[in-house]
C-alpha atoms as a PDB file:
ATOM      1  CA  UNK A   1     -10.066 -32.621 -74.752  1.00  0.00           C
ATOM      2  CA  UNK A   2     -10.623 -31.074 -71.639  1.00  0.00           C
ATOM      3  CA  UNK A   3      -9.560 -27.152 -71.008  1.00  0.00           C
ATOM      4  CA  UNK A   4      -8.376 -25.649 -68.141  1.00  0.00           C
ATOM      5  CA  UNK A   5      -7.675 -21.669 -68.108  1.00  0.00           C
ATOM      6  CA  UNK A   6      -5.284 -21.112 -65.687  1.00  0.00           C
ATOM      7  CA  UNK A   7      -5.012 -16.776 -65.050  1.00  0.00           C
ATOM      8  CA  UNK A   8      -1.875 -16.083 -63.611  1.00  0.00           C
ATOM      9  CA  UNK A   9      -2.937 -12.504 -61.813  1.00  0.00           C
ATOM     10  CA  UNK A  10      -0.668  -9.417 -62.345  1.00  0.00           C
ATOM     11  CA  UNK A  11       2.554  -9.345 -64.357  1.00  0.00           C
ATOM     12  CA  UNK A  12       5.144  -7.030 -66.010  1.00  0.00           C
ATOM     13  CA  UNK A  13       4.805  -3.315 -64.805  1.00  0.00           C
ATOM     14  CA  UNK A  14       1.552  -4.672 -62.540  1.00  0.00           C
ATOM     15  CA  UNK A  15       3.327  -6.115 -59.484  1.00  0.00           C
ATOM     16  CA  UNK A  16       0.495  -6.947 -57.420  1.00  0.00           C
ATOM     17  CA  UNK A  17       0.808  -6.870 -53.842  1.00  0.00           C
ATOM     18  CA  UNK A  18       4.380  -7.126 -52.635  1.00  0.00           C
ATOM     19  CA  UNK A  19       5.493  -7.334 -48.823  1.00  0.00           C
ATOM     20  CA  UNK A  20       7.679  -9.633 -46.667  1.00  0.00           C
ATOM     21  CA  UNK A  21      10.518  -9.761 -49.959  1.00  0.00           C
ATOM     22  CA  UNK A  22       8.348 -11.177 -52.430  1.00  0.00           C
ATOM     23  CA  UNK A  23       5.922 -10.056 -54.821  1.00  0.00           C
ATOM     24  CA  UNK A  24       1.940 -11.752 -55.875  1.00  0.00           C
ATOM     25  CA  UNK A  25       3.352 -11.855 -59.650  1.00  0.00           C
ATOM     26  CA  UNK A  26       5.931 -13.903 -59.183  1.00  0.00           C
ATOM     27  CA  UNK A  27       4.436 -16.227 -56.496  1.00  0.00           C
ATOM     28  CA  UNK A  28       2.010 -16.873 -58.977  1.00  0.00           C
ATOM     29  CA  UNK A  29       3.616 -17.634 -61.792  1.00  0.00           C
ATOM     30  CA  UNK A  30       5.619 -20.110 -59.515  1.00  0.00           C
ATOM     31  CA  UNK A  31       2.241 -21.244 -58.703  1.00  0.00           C
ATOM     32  CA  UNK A  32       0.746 -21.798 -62.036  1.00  0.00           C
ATOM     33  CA  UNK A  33       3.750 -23.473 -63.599  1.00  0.00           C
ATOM     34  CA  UNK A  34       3.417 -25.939 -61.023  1.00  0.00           C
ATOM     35  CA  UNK A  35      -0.066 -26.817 -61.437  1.00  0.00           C
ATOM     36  CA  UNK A  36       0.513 -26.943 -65.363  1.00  0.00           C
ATOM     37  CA  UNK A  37       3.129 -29.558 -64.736  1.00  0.00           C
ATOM     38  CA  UNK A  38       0.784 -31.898 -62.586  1.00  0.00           C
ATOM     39  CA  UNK A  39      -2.040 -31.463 -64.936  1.00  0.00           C
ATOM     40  CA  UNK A  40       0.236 -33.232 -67.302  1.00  0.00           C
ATOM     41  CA  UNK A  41      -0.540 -36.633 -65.655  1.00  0.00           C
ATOM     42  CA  UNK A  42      -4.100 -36.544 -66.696  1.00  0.00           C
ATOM     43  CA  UNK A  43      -5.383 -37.753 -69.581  1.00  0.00           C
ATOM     44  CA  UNK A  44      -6.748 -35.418 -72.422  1.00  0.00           C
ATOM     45  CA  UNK A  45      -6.547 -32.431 -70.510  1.00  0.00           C
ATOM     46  CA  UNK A  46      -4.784 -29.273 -71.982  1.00  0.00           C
ATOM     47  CA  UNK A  47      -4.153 -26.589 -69.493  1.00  0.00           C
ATOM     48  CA  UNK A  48      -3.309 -23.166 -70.639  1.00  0.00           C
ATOM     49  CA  UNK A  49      -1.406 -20.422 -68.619  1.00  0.00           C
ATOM     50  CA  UNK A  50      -2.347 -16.666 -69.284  1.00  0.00           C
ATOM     51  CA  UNK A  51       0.735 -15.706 -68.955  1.00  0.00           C
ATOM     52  CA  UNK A  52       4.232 -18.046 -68.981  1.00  0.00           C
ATOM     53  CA  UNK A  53       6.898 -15.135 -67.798  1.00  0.00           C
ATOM     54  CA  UNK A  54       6.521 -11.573 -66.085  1.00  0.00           C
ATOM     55  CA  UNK A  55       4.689  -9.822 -68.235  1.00  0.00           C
ATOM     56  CA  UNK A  56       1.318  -7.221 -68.205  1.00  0.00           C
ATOM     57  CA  UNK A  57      -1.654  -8.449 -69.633  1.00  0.00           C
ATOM     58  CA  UNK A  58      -5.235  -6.479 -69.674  1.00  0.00           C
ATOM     59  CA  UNK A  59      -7.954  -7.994 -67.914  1.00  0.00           C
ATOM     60  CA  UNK A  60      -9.940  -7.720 -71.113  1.00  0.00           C
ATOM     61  CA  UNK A  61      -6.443  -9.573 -73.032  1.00  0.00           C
ATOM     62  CA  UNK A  62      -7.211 -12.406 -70.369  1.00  0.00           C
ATOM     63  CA  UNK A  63     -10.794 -13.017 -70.469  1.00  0.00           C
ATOM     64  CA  UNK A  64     -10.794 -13.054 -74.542  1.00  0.00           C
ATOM     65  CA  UNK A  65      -8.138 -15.245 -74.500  1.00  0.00           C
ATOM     66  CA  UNK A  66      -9.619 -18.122 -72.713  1.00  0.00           C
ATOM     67  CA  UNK A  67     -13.141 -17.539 -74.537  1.00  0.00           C
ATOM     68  CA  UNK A  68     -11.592 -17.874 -77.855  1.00  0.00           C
ATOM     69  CA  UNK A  69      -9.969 -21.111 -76.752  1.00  0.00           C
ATOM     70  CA  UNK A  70     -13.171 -22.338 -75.370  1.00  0.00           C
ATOM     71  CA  UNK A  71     -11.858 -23.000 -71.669  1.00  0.00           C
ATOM     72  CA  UNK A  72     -14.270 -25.690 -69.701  1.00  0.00           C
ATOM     73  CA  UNK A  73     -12.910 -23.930 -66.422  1.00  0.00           C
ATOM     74  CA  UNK A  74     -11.088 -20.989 -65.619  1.00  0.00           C
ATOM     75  CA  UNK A  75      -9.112 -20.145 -62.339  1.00  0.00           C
ATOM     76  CA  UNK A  76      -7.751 -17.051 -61.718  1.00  0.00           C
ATOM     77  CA  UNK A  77      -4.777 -17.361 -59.422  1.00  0.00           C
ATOM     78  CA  UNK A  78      -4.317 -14.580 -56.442  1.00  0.00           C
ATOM     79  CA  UNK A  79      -2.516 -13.597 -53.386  1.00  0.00           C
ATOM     80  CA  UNK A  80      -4.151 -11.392 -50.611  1.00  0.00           C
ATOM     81  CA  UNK A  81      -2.915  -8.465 -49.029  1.00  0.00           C
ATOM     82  CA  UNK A  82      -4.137  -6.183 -46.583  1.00  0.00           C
ATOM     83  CA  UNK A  83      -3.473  -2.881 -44.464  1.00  0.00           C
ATOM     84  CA  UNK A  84      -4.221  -4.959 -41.309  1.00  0.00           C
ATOM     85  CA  UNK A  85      -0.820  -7.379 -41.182  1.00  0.00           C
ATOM     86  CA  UNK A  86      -3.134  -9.743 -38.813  1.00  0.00           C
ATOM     87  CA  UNK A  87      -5.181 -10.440 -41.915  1.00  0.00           C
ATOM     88  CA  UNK A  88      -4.673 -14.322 -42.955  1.00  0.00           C
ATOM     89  CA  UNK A  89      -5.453 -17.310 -44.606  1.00  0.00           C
ATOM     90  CA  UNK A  90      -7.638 -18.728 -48.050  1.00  0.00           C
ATOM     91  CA  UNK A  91     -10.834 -17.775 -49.742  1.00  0.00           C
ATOM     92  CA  UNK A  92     -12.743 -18.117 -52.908  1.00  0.00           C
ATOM     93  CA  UNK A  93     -14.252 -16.028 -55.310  1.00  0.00           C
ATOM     94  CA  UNK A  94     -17.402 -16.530 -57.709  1.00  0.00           C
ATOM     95  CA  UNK A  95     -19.217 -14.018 -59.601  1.00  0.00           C
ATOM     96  CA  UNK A  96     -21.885 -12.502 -57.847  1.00  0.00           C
ATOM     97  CA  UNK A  97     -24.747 -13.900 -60.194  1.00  0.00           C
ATOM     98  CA  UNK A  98     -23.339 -16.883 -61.135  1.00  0.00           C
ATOM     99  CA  UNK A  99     -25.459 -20.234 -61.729  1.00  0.00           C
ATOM    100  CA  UNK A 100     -25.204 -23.172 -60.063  1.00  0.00           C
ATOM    101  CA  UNK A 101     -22.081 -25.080 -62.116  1.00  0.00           C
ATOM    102  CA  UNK A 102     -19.957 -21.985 -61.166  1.00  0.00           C
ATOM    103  CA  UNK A 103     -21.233 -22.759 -57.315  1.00  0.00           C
ATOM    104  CA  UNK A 104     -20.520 -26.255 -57.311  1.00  0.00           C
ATOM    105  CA  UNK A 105     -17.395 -25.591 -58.886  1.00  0.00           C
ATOM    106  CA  UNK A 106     -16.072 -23.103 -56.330  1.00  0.00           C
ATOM    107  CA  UNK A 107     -17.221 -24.944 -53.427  1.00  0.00           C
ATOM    108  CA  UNK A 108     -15.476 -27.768 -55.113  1.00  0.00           C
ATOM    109  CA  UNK A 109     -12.226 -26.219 -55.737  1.00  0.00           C
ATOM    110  CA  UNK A 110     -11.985 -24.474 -52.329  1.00  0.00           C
ATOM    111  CA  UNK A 111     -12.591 -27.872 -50.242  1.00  0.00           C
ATOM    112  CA  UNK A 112     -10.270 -29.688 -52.260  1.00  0.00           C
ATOM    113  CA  UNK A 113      -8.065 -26.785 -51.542  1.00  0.00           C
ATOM    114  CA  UNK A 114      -8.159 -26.618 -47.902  1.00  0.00           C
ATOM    115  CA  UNK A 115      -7.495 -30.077 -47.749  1.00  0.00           C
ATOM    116  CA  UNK A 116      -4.574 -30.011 -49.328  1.00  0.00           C
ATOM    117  CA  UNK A 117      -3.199 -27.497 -46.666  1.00  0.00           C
ATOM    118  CA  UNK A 118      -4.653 -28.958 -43.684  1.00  0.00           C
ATOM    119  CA  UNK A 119      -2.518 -29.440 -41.115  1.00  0.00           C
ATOM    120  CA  UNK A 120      -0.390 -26.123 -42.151  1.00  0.00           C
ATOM    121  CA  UNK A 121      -2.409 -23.778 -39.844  1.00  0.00           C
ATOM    122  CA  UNK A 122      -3.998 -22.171 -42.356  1.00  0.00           C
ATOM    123  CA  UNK A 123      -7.647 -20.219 -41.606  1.00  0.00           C
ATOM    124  CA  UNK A 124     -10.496 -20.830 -44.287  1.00  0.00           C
ATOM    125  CA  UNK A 125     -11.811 -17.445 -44.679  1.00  0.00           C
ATOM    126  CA  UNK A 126     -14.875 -18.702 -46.456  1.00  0.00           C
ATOM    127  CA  UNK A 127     -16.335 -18.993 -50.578  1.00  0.00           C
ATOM    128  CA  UNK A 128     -17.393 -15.331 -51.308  1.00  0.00           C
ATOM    129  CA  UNK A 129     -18.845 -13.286 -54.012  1.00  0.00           C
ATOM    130  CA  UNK A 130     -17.384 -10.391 -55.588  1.00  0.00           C
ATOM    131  CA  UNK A 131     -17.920  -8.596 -59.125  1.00  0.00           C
ATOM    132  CA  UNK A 132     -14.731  -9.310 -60.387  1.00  0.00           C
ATOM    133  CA  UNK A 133     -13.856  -8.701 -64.326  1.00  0.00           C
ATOM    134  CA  UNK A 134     -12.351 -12.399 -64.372  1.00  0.00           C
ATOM    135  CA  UNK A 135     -15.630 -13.810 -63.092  1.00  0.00           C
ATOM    136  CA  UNK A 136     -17.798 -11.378 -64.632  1.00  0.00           C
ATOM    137  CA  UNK A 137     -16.504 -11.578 -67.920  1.00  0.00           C
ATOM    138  CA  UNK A 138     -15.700 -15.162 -68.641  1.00  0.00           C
ATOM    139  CA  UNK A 139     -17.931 -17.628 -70.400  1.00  0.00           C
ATOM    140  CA  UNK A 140     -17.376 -20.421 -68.729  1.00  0.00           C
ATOM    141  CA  UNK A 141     -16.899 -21.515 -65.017  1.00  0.00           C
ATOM    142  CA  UNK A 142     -15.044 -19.287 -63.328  1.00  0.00           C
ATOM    143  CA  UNK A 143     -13.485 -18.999 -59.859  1.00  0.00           C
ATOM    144  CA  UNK A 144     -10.282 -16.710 -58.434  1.00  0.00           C
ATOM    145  CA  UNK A 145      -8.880 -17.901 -56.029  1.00  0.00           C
ATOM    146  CA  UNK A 146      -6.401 -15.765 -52.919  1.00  0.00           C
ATOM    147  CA  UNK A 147      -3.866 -17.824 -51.491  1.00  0.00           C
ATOM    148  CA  UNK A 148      -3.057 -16.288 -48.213  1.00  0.00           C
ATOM    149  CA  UNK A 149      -1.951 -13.005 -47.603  1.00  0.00           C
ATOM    150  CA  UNK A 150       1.158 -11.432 -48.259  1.00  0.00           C
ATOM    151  CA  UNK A 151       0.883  -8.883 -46.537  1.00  0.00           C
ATOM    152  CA  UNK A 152       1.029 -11.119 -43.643  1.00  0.00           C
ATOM    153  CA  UNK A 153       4.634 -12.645 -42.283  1.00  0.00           C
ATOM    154  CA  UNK A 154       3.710 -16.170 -41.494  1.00  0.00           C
ATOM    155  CA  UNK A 155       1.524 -16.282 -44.477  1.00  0.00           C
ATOM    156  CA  UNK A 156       4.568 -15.058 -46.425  1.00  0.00           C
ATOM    157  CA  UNK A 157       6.736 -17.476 -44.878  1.00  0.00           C
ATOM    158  CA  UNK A 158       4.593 -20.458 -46.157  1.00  0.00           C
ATOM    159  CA  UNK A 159       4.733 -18.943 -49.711  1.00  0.00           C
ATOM    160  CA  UNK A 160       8.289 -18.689 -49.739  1.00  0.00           C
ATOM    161  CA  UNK A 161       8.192 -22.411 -49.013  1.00  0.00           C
ATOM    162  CA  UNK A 162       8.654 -24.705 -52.410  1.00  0.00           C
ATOM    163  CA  UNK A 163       7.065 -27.630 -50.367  1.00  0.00           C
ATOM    164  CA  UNK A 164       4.040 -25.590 -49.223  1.00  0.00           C
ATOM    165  CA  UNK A 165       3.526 -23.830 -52.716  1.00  0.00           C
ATOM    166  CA  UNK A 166       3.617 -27.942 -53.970  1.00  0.00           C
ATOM    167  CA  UNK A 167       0.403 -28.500 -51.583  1.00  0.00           C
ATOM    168  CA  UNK A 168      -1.480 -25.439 -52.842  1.00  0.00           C
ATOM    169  CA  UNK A 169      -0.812 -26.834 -56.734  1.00  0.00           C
ATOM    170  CA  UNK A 170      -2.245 -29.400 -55.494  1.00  0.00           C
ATOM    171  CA  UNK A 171      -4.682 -28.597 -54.386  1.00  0.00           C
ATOM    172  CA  UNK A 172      -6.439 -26.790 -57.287  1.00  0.00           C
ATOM    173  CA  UNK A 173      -5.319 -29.557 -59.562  1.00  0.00           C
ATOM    174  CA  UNK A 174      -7.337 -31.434 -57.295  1.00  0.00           C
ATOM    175  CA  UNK A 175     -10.418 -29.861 -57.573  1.00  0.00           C
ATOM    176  CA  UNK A 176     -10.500 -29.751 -61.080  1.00  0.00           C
ATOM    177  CA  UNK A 177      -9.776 -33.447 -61.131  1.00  0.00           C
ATOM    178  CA  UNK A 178     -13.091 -33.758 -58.906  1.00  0.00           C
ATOM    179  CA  UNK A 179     -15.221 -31.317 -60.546  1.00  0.00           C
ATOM    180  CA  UNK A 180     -14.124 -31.932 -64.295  1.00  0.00           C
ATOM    181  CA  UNK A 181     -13.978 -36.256 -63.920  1.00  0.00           C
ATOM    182  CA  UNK A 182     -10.141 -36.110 -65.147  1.00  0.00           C
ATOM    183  CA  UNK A 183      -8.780 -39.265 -65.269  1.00  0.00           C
ATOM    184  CA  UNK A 184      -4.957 -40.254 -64.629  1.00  0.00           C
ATOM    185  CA  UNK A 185      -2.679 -41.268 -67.188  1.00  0.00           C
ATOM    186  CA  UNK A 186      -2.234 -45.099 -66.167  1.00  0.00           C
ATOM    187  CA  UNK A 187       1.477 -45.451 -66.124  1.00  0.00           C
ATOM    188  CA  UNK A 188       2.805 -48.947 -67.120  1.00  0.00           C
ATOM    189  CA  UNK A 189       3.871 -51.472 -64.351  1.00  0.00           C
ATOM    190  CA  UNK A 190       7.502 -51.125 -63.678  1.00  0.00           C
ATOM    191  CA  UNK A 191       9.578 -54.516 -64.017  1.00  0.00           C
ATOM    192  CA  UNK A 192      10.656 -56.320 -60.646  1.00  0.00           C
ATOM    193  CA  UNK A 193      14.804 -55.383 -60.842  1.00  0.00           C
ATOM    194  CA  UNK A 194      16.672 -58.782 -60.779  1.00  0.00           C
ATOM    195  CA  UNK A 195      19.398 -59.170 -58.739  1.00  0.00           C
ATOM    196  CA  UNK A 196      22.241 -59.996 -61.819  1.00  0.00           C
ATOM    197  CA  UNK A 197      23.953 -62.247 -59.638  1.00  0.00           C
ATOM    198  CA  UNK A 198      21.471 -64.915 -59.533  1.00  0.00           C
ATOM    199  CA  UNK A 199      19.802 -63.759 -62.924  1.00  0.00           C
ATOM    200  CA  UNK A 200      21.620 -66.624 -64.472  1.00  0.00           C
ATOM    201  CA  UNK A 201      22.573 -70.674 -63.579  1.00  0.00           C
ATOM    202  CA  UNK A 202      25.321 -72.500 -64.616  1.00  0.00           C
ATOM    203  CA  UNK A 203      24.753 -76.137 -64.963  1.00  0.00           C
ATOM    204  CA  UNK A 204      27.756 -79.067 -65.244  1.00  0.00           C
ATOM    205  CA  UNK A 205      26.593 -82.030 -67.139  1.00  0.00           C
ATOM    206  CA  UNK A 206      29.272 -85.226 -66.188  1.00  0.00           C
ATOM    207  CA  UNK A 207      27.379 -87.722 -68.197  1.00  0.00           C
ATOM    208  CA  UNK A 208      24.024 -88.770 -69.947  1.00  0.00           C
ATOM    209  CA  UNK A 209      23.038 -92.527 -70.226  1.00  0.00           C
ATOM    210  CA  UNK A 210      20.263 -94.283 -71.782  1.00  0.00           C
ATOM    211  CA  UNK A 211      20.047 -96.875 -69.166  1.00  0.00           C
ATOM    212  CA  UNK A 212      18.471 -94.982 -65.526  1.00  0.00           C
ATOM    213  CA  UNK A 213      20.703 -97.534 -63.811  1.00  0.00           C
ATOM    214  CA  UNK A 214      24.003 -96.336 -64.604  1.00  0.00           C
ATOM    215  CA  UNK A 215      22.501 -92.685 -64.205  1.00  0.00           C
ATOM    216  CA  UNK A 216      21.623 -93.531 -60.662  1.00  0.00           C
ATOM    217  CA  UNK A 217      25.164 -95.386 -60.086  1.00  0.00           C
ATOM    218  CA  UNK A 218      26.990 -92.390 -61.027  1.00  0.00           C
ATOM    219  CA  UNK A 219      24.484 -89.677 -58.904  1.00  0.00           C
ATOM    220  CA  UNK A 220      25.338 -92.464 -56.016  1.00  0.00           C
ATOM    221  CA  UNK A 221      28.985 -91.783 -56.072  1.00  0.00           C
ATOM    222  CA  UNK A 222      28.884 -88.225 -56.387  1.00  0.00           C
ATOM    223  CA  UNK A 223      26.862 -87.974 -53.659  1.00  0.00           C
ATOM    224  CA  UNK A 224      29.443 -89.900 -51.839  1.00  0.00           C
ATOM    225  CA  UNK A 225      31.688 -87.435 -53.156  1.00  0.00           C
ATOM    226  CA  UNK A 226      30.445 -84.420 -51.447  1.00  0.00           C
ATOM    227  CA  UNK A 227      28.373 -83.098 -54.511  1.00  0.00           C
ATOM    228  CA  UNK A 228      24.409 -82.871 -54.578  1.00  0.00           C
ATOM    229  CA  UNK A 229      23.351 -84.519 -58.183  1.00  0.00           C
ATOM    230  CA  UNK A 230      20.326 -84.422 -59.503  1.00  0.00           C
ATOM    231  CA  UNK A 231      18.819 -86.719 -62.727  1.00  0.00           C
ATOM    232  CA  UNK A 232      16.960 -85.058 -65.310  1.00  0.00           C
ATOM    233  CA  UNK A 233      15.073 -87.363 -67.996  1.00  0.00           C
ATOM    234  CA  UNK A 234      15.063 -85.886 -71.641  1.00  0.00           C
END
């Protein structure tokens, strides 16, 4: 069974950044729930949220959660804000000494990322390092990732957008498809829908013979008749 961490950043009395009506704890709980639910269509994955409704959780509550349940991965899930209202777009986080699975995983998860938002004029602000507790503290791979800015009014805009949030899911559940090997849950062909009206024939028998004479005498004169016969040997 694969395990995916999934830190949900913020919470409760911790609001996170907030601007532009919304607020980073809800947008990523939205967020997380989402990429839960398309994790489901993988095959023995189990992917664990650090939090499921608005509430505060420690950094140090987070962290020793997902290294007691032995997470493969964890992501923890962000959205940016800044003084400057200009500021836009993604980036990526790693720990600042981090080997090279953690690398491969971030560069992984932010290309797979990007793609899934291409084409919403979004600017890639780059894989970074930072000496963050989530990275820092976590046993396994770790990256956090800040999905646009809130601060930031067309930024906001796209995450008050259910379609666009859909892309970003996504997106991360696409990189940990890539970078774990997850395989899809193969679902079962779906039957070809009949149409009922011609699901079923009627036949009228209006006589059997032994002799193939008669049979042809009587397919003759219905024929004649206007009717198409046919002669079926048994």
């Amino acid at each position: 069974m694969t395990k995916i961490f999934i830190d949900l950043g913020h919470g409760g009395k911790d609001s996170g950044a907030g601007a532009n009506g919304i607020l980073e704890k809800d947008i990523v709980l939205k967020l997380g729930k989402k990429m839960q639910e398309l994790l489901k269509n993988y095959q023995d994955v189990d992917a664990m949220l650090s939090r499921t409704s608005d509430v505060f959780l420690s950094l140090d509550e987070r962290t020793s959660t997902a290294n007691n349940w032995g997470a493969d991965v964890l992501c923890s899930v962000h959205v940016n804000s800044a003084a400057d209202v200009s500021a836009s777009g993604f980036e990526t986080f790693r720990y600042t000494k981090a080997n090279a699975g953690t690398v491969a995983f971030q560069n992984i998860m932010h290309e797979e990322i990007m793609k899934a938002i291409d084409g919403s004029n979004i600017k890639d602000r780059g894989k970074k390092q930072q000496n963050f507790h989530m990275l820092r503290e976590s046993n396994m791979k770790a990256v956090l990732t800040e999905n646009l800015f809130i601060s930031n009014s067309g930024n906001a805009a796209k995450l008050k957008d259910d379609d666009f949030l859909d892309k970003l899911a996504q997106g991360h559940v696409n990189g940990f498809e890539k970078f774990l090997g997850l395989r899809r849950i193969e679902k079962p062909p779906q039957p070809i829908p009949t149409d009922p009206k011609t699901e079923k024939l009627y036949y009228v028998q209006v006589g059997a013979f032994e002799d193939k004479e008669n049979a042809e005498a009587l397919a003759a004169d219905l024929t004649k008749e206007g009717y198409r016969p046919f002669i079926k040997y048994e």
